[in-house]
C-alpha atoms as a PDB file:
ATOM      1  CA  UNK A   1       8.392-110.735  18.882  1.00  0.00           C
ATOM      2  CA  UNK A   2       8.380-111.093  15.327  1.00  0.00           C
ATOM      3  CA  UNK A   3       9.381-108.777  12.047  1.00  0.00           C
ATOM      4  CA  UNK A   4       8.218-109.241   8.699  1.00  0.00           C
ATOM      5  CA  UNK A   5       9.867-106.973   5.972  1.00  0.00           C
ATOM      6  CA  UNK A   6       6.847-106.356   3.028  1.00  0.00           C
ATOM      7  CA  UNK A   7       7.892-104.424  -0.128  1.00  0.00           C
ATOM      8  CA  UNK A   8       6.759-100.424   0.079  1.00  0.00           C
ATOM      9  CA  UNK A   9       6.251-100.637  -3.786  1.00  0.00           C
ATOM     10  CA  UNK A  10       3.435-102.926  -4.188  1.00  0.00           C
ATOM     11  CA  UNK A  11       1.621-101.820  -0.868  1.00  0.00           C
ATOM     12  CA  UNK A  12      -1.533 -99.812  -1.964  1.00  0.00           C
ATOM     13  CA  UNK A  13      -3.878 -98.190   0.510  1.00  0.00           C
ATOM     14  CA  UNK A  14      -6.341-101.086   0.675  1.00  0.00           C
ATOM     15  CA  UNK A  15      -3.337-103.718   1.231  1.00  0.00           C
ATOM     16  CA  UNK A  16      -2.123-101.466   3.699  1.00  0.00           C
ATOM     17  CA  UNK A  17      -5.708-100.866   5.573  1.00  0.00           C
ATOM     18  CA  UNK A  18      -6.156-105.081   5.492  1.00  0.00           C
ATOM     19  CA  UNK A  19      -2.700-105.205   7.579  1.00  0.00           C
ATOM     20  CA  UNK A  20      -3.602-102.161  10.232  1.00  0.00           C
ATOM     21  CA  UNK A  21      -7.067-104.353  10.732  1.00  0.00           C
ATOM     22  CA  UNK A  22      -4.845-107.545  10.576  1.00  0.00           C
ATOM     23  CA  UNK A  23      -2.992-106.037  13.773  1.00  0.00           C
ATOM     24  CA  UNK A  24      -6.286-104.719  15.400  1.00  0.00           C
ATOM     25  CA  UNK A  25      -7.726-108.496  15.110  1.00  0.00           C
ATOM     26  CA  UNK A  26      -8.338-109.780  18.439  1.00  0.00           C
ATOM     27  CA  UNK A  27      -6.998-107.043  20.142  1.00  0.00           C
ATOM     28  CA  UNK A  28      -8.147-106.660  23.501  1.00  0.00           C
ATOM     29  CA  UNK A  29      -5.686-104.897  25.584  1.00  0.00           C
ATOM     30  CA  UNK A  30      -2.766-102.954  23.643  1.00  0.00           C
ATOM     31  CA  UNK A  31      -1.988-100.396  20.855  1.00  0.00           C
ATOM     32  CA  UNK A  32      -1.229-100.438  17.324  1.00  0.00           C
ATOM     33  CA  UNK A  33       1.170 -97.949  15.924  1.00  0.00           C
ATOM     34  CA  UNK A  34       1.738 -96.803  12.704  1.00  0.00           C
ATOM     35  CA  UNK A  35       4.929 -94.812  11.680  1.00  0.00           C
ATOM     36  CA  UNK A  36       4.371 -92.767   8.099  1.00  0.00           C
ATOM     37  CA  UNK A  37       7.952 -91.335   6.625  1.00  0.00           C
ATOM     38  CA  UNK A  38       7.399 -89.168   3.730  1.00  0.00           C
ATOM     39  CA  UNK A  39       4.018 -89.591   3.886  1.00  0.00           C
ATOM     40  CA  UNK A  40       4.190 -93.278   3.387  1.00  0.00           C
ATOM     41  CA  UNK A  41       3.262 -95.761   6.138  1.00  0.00           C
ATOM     42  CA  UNK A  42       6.336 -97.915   6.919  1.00  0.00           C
ATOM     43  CA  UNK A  43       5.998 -99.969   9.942  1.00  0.00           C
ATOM     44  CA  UNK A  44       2.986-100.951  11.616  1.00  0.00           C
ATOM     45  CA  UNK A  45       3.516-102.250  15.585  1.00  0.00           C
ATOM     46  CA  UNK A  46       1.339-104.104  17.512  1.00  0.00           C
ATOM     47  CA  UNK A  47       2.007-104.335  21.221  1.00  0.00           C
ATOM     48  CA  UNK A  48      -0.834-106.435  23.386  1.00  0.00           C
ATOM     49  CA  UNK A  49      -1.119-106.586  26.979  1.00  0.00           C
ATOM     50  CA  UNK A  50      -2.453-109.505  29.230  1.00  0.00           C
ATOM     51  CA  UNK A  51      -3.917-108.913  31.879  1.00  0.00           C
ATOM     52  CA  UNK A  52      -4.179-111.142  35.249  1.00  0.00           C
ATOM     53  CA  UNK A  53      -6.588-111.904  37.902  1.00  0.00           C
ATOM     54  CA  UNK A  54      -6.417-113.320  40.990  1.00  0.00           C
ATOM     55  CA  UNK A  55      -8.627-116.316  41.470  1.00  0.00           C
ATOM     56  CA  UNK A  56     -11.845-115.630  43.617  1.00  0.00           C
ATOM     57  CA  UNK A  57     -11.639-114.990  46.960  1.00  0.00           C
ATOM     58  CA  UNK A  58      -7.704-115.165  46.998  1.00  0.00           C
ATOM     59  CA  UNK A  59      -6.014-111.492  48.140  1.00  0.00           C
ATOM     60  CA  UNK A  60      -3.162-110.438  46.494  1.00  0.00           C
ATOM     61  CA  UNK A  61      -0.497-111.942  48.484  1.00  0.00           C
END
């Protein structure tokens, strides 16, 4: 897991749209969160999920 700190003044709402659909790229499986305090976005979190299969014809034992 990484952070990376970006500075609230020069984030306008297009810069801050282009990261939301930065953390919805390639998504397949997980969420995106966005936190807003004061009315001002201030952490976007992207947790992504893998998911598994058995190979075919293999129970899951």
């Amino acid at each position: 897991m990484t952070a990376t700190l970006r500075n609230l003044e020069t984030q306008d709402d297009s810069s801050i749209v282009r990261e939301i659909q930065a953390a919805l790229h390639a998504l397949k499986f997980g969420s995106v969160e966005i936190t807003v305090h004061n009315g001002q976005v201030v952490q976007i979190e992207r947790k992504e999920k893998f998911r598994l299969q058995s190979p075919a014809g293999r129970s899951g034992q």
